[in-house]
Protein backbone atom coordinates (compact mmCIF):
# COMPACT_ATOMS: atom_id res chain seq x y z
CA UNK A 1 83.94 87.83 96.47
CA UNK A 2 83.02 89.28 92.91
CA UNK A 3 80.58 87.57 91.33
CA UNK A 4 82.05 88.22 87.49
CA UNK A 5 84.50 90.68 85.71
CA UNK A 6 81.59 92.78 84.40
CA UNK A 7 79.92 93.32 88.12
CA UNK A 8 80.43 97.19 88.73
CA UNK A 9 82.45 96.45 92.23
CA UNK A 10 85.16 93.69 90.47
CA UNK A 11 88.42 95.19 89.84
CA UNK A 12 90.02 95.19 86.68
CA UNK A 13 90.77 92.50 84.75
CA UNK A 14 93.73 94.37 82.29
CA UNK A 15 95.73 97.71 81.62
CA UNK A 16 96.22 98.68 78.28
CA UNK A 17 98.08 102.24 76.90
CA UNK A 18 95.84 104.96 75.33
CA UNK A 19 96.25 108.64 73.82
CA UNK A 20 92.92 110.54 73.37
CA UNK A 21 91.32 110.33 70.26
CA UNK A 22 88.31 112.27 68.16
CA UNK A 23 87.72 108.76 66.33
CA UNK A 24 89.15 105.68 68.86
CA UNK A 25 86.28 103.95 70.59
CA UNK A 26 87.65 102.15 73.41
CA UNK A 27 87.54 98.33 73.20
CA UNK A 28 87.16 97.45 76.02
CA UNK A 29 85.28 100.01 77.87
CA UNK A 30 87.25 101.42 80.17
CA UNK A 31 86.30 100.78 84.33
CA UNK A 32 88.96 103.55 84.90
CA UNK A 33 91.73 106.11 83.67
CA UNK A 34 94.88 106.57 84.65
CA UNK A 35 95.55 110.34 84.52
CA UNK A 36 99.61 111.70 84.73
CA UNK A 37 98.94 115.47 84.13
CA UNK A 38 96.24 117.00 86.03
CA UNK A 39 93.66 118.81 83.31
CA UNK A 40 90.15 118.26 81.81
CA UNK A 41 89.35 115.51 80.55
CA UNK A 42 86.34 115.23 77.66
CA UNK A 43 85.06 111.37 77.90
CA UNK A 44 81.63 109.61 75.95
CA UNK A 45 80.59 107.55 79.34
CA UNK A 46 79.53 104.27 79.80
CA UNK A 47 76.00 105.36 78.71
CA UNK A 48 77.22 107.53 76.07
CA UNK A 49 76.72 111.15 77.70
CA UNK A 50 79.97 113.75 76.12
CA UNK A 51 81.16 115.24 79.17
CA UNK A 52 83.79 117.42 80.27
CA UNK A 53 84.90 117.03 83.76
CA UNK A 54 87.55 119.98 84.67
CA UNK A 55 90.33 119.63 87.50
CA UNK A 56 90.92 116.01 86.74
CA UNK A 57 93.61 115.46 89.33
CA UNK A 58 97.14 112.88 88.90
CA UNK A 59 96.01 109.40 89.66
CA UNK A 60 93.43 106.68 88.66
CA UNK A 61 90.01 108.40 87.68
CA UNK A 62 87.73 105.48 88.26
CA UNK A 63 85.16 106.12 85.46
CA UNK A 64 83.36 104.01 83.18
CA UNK A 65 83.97 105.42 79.56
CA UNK A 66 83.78 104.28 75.63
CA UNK A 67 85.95 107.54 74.70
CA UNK A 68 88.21 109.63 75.39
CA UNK A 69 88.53 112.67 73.29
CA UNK A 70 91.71 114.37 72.28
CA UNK A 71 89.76 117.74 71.30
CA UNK A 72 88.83 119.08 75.10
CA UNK A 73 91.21 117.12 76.88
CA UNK A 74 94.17 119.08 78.37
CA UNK A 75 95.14 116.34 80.84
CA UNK A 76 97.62 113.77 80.18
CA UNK A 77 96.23 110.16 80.08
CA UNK A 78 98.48 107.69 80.06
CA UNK A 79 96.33 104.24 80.21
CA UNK A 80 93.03 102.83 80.90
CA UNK A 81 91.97 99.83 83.17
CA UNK A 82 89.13 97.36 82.06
């Protein structure tokens, strides 16, 4: 049993349809990304480290992230789960 929404092992609570973005800040976090088009993907995580992470394969990247960035990203991301 999960204890609340928040707790790092609950599932998500909602789906809602992104495009990366230099200036959108995610609201709410997102607990994961759904990724169409393998590719890198440039994210600000949950503790607000810019990464890159290359070789992103097709499927649902379960990351915790404020950001996703249009400039470095050369994946398609279709959505992200909170």
């Amino acid at each position: 049993m999960f204890s609340s929404p928040n707790d790092q092992s609950s599932p998500a609570i909602g789906v809602k349809l992104v495009s990366p973005s230099d200036t959108l800040i995610l609201d709410p976090q997102a607990r994961a990304i759904h990724v169409t088009a393998a590719g890198a993907i440039r994210i600000t995580d949950a503790r607000q480290n810019d990464v890159t992470v290359p070789d992103v394969p097709v499927g649902i990247w379960p990351v915790r992230a404020s950001q996703i960035w249009a400039t470095g990203t050369t994946a398609t991301v279709s959505a992200i789960y909170y």
